[in-house]
Protein backbone atom coordinates (compact mmCIF):
# COMPACT_ATOMS: atom_id res chain seq x y z
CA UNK A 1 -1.53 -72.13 -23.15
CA UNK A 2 -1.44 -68.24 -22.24
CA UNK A 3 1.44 -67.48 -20.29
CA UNK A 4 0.63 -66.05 -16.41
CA UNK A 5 2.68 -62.75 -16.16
CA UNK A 6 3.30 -62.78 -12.71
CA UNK A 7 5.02 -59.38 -10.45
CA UNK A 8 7.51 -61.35 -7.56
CA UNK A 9 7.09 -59.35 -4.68
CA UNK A 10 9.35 -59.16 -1.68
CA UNK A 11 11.66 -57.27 0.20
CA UNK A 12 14.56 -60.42 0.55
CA UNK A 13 16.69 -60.47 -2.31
CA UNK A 14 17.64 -63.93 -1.39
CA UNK A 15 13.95 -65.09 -1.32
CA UNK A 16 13.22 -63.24 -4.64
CA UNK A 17 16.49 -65.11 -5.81
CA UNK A 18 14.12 -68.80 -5.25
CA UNK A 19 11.27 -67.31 -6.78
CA UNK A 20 12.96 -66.89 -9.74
CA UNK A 21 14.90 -70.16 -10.13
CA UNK A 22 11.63 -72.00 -9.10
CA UNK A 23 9.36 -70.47 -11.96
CA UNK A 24 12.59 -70.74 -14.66
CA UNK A 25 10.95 -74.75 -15.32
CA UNK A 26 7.96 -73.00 -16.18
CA UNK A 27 7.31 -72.06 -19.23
CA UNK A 28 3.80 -70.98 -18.91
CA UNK A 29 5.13 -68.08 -16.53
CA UNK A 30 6.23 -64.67 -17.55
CA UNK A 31 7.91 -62.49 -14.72
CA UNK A 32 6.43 -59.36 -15.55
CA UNK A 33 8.38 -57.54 -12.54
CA UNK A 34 10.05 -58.04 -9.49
CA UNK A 35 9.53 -55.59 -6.26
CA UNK A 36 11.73 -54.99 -3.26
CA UNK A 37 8.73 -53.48 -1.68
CA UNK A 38 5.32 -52.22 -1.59
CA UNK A 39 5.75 -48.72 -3.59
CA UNK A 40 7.73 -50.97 -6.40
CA UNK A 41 5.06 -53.00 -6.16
CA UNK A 42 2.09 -50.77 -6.33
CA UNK A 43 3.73 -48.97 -9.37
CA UNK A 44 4.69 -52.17 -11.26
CA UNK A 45 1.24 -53.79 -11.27
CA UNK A 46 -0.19 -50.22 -12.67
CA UNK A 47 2.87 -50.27 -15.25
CA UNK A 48 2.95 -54.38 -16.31
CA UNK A 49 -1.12 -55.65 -15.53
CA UNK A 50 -0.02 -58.62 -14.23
CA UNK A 51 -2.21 -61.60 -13.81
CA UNK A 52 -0.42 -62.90 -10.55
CA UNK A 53 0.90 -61.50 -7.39
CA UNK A 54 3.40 -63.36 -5.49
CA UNK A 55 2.94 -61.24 -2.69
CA UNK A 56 4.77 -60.71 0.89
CA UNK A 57 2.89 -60.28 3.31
CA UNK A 58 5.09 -58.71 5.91
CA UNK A 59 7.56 -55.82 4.42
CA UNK A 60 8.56 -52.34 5.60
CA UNK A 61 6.07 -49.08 4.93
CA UNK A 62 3.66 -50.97 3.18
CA UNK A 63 2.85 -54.56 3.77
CA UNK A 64 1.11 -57.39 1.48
CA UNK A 65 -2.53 -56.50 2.47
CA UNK A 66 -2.07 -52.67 2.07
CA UNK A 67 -0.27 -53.23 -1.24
CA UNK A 68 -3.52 -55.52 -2.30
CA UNK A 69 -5.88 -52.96 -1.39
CA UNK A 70 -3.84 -50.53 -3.43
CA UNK A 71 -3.33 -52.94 -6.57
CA UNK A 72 -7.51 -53.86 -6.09
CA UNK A 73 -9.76 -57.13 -6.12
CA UNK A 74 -8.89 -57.85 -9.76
CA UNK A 75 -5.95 -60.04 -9.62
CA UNK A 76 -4.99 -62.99 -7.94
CA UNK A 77 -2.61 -63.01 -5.17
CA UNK A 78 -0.43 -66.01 -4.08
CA UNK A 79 0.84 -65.18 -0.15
CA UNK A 80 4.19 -65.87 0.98
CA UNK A 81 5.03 -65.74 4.30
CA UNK A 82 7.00 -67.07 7.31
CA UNK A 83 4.45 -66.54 9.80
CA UNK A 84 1.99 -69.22 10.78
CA UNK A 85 -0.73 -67.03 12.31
CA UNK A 86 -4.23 -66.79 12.49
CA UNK A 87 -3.84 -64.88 9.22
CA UNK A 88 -3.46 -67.78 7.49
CA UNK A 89 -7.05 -68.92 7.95
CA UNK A 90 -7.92 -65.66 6.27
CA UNK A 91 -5.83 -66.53 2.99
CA UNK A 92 -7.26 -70.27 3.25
CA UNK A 93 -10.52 -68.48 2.89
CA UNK A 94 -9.85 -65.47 0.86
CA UNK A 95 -6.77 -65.70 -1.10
CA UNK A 96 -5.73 -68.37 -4.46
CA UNK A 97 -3.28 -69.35 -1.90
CA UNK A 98 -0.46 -68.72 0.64
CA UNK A 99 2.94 -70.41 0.62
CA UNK A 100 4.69 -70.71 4.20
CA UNK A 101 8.53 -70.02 3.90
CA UNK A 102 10.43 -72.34 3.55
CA UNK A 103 8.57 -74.01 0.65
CA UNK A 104 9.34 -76.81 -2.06
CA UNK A 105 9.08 -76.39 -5.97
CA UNK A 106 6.17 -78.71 -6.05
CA UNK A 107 4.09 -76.76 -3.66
CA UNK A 108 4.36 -73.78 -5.55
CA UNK A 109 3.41 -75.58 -8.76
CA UNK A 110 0.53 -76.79 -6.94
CA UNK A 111 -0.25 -72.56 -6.18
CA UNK A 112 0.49 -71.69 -9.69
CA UNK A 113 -2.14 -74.47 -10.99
CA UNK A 114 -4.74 -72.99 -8.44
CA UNK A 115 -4.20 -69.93 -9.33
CA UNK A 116 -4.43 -70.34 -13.30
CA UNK A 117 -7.85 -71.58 -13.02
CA UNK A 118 -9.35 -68.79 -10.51
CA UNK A 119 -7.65 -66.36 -13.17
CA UNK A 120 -10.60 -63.75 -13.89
CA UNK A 121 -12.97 -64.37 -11.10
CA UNK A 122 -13.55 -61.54 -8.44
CA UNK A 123 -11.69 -61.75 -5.80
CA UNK A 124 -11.65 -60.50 -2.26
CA UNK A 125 -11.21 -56.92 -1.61
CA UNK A 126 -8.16 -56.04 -0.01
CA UNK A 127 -10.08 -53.57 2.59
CA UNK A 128 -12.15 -56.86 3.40
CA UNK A 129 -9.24 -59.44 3.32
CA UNK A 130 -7.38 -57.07 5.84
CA UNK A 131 -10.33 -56.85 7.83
CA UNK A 132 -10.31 -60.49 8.31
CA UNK A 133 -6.19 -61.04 8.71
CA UNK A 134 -6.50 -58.66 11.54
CA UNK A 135 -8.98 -60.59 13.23
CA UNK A 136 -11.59 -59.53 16.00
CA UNK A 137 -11.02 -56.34 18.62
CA UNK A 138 -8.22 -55.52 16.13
CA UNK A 139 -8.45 -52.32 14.55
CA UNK A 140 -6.66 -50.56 11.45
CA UNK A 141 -3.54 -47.60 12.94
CA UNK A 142 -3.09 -46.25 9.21
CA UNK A 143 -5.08 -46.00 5.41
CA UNK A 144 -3.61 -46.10 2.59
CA UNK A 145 -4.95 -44.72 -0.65
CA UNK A 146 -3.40 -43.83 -3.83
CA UNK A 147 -3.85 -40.90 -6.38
CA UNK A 148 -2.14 -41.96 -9.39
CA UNK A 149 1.24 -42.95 -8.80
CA UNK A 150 1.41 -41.32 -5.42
CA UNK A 151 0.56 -43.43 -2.35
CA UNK A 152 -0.93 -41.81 1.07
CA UNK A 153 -0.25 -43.29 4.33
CA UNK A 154 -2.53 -41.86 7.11
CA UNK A 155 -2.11 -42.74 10.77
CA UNK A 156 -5.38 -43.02 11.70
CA UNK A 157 -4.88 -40.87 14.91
CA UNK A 158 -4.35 -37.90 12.66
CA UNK A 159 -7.72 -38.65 10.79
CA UNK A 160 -10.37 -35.51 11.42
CA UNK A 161 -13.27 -36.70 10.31
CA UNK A 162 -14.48 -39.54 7.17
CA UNK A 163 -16.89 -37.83 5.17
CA UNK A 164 -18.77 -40.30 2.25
CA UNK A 165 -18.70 -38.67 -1.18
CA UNK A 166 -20.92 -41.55 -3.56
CA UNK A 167 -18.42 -43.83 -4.34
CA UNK A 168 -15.70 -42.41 -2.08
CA UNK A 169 -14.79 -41.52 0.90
CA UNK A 170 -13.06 -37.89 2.12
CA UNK A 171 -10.37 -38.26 4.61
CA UNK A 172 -10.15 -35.09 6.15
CA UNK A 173 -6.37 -34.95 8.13
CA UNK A 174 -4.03 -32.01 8.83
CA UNK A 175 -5.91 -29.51 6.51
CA UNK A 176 -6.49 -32.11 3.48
CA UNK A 177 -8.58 -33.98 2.01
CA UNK A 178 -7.62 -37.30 0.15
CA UNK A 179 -10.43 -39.13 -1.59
CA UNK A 180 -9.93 -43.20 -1.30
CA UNK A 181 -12.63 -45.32 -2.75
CA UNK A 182 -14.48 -47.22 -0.20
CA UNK A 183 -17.67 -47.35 1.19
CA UNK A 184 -18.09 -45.10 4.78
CA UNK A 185 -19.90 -48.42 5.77
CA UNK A 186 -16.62 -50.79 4.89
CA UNK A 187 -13.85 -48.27 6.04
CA UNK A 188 -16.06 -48.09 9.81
CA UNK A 189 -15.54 -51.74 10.33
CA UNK A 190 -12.19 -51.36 10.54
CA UNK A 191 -11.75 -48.34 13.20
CA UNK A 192 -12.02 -48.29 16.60
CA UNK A 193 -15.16 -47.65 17.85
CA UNK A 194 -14.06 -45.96 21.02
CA UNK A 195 -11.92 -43.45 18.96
CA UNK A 196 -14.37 -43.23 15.65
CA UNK A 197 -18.35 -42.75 15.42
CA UNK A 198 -20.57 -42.73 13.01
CA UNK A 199 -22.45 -39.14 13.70
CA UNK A 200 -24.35 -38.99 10.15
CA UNK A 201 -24.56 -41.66 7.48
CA UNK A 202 -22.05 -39.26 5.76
CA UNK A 203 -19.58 -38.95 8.37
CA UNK A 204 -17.31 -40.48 11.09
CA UNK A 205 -16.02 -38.18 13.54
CA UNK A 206 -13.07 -38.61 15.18
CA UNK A 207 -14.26 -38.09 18.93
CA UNK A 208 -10.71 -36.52 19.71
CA UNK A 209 -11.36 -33.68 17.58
CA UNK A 210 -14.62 -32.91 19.34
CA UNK A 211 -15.09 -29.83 21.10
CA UNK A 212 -18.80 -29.29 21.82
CA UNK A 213 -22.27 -30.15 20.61
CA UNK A 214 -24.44 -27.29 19.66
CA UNK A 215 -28.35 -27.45 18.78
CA UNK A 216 -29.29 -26.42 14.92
CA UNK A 217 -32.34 -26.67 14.35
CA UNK A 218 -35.85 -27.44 15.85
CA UNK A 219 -34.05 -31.05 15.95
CA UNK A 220 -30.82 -30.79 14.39
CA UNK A 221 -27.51 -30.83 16.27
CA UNK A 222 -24.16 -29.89 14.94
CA UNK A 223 -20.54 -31.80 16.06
CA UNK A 224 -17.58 -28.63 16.57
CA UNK A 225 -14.76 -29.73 15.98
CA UNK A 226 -11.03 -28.29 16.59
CA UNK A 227 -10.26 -27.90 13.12
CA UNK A 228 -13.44 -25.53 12.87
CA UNK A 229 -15.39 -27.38 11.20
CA UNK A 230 -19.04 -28.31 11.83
CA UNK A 231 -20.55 -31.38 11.20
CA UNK A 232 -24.36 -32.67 11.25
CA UNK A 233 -25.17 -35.39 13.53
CA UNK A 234 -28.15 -37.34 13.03
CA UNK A 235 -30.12 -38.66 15.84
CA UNK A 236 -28.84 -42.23 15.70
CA UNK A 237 -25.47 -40.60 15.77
CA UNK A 238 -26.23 -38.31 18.65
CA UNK A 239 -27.46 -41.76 20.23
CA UNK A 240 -23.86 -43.35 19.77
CA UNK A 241 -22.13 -39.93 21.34
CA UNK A 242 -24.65 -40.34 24.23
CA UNK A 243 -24.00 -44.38 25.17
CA UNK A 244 -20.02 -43.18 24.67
CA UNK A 245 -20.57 -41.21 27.73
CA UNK A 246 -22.59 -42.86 29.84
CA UNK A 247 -20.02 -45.91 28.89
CA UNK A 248 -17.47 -44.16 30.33
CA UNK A 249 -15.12 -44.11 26.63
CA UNK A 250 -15.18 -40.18 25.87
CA UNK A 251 -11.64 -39.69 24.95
CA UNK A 252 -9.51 -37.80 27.28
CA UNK A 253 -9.44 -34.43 27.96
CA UNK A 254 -13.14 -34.44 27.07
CA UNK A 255 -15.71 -33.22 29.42
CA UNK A 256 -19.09 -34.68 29.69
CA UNK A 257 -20.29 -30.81 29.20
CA UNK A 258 -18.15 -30.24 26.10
CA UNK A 259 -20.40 -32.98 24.54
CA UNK A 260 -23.50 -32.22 25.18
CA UNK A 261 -23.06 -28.36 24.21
C-alpha cells in the first residue's frame, strides 16, 4: 500500500505533539511536514505535494479555509477543530472529514481510511467551502491570493474595484493590482452586496469609491471613481446602482446627485 504523505497543520505545539504520536502506529502515513501556521503551511504543501491536510481551522493571519483556498481543490483536507458550529455541517458536506478536539486514536483512523479512498477525486474549492462555513448574510472582510511564494491579504474595505481578466480576477487596492484566480461570478457571492456591485460583467465596484456617474455614449454610462479611474457600467449594472438608492443603502457620504452624474 502507497504511503499517504500527510502536512500536520496547526498552530498548538501540544496538539501537533498528538498528531504525531497518533499517526506513529501507522505505517501507511508519511509526515511530509508539520506547520505552526498558515504561511508554513501554504509554503510546505507547494514544497512536499502532500496527499493529506490535517488542517486547523481556526489559527492566527490565515485560518484553515483561507489556507485551503491557497493550497487549491486538489487535495484532501481532514478538519480539526474545537468548535462545534454550524461550520461543521459544511465539512460534513464538503470536506473527507473534520475531527472535533478532543479526539480518540480510533476516530482518526476512521478519517485517515476515508480519506485514502477519496484520494484523487475533486474536491471542493476552498472559495466555495468558505462560502458555505460562513453561512448566509455572512460576508468575506479579507482575500487572500498568492503569487508564488508570497501570500496577499486584502481587507476587503480597501478593495477599489474587481475587474475579470479570463480566468482571473484583478483586484485593484491602494494603487495595485493583484491577479487571484477566480471567477468575478464566484468571488461576488461572497461580498456584501450593500458595499460591492456588479456594474459590468467585468467589474465590481466598490460603491465607496464612487464619485459620480457620467453619460458616454448615446447609451453608455461611465462609474468615476476616487482613484481616477473610469469604469463602464452596463445597463443591468446601472439598474443595481439605481434600486441601491431608492433602497436607501448608498454608502455614506454619498449623495443621491453624485450617483446619478
Amino acid at each position: 500500500m502507497n504511503k499517504l504523505r500527510v502536512l500536520i497543520i496547526d498552530d498548538e505545539p501540544l496538539a501537533r505533539a498528538v498528531l504525531r504520536e497518533m499517526l506513529a502506529d501507522r505505517a501507511d502515513i508519511e509526515i511530509a511536514a508539520e506547520c505552526a501556521n498558515g504561511f508554513e503551511a501554504v509554503k510546505a504543501a507547494s514544497e512536499t505535494q502532500p496527499d493529506l491536510l490535517l488542517l486547523d481551522v481556526q489559527m492566527p493571519k490565515l485560518d484553515g479555509f483561507e489556507v485551503l483556498e491557497l493550497i487549491g481543490p486538489n487535495t484532501a483536507v481532514i478538519f480539526i477543530t474545537a468548535y462545534d458550529t454550524y461550520a461543521m455541517r459544511a465539512f460534513e458536506v464538503h470536506a473527507v472529514d473534520y475531527l472535533q478536539k478532543p479526539f480518540t486514536p480510533d476516530r482518526l483512523n476512521t478519517a485517515l481510511d476515508r480519506a485514502r479512498q477519496r484520494i484523487g477525486t475533486k474536491g471542493i474549492t476552498g472559495e466555495e467551502l468558505s462560502a458555505a462555513a460562513r453561512g448566509p448574510q455572512s460576508y468575506a472582510e479579507r482575500i487572500v491570493t498568492r503569487d508564488g511564494a508570497k501570500v496577499h491579504i486584502i481587507p476587503t474595505q480597501k478593495l477599489d474595484f474587481i475587474e475579470a481578466q479570463e480566468d482571473y480576477i484583478a483586484l485593484r487596492t491602494e494603487g495595485k493590482t493583484i491577479l487571484k484566480q477566480q471567477t468575478i461570478s464566484s468571488i461576488e457571492t461572497i461580498l456584501d452586496p450593500t458595499r460591492f456591485v456588479r456594474i459590468h460583467r467585468s467589474y465590481i465596484l466598490n460603491i465607496e469609491r464612487l464619485v459620480r456617474v457620467e453619460p458616454y455614449g448615446k447609451n453608455s454610462k461611465l462609474a468615476v471613481l476616487t482613484t481616477g479611474d473610469q469604469l463602464p457600467i452596463s445597463r443591468t449594472g446601472h439598474e443595481r446602482l439605481t434600486n441601491i438608492l431608492t433602497g436607501g443603502d448608498r454608502p455614506p457620504g454619498r449623495s443621491r446627485s453624485a450617483w446619478e452624474g
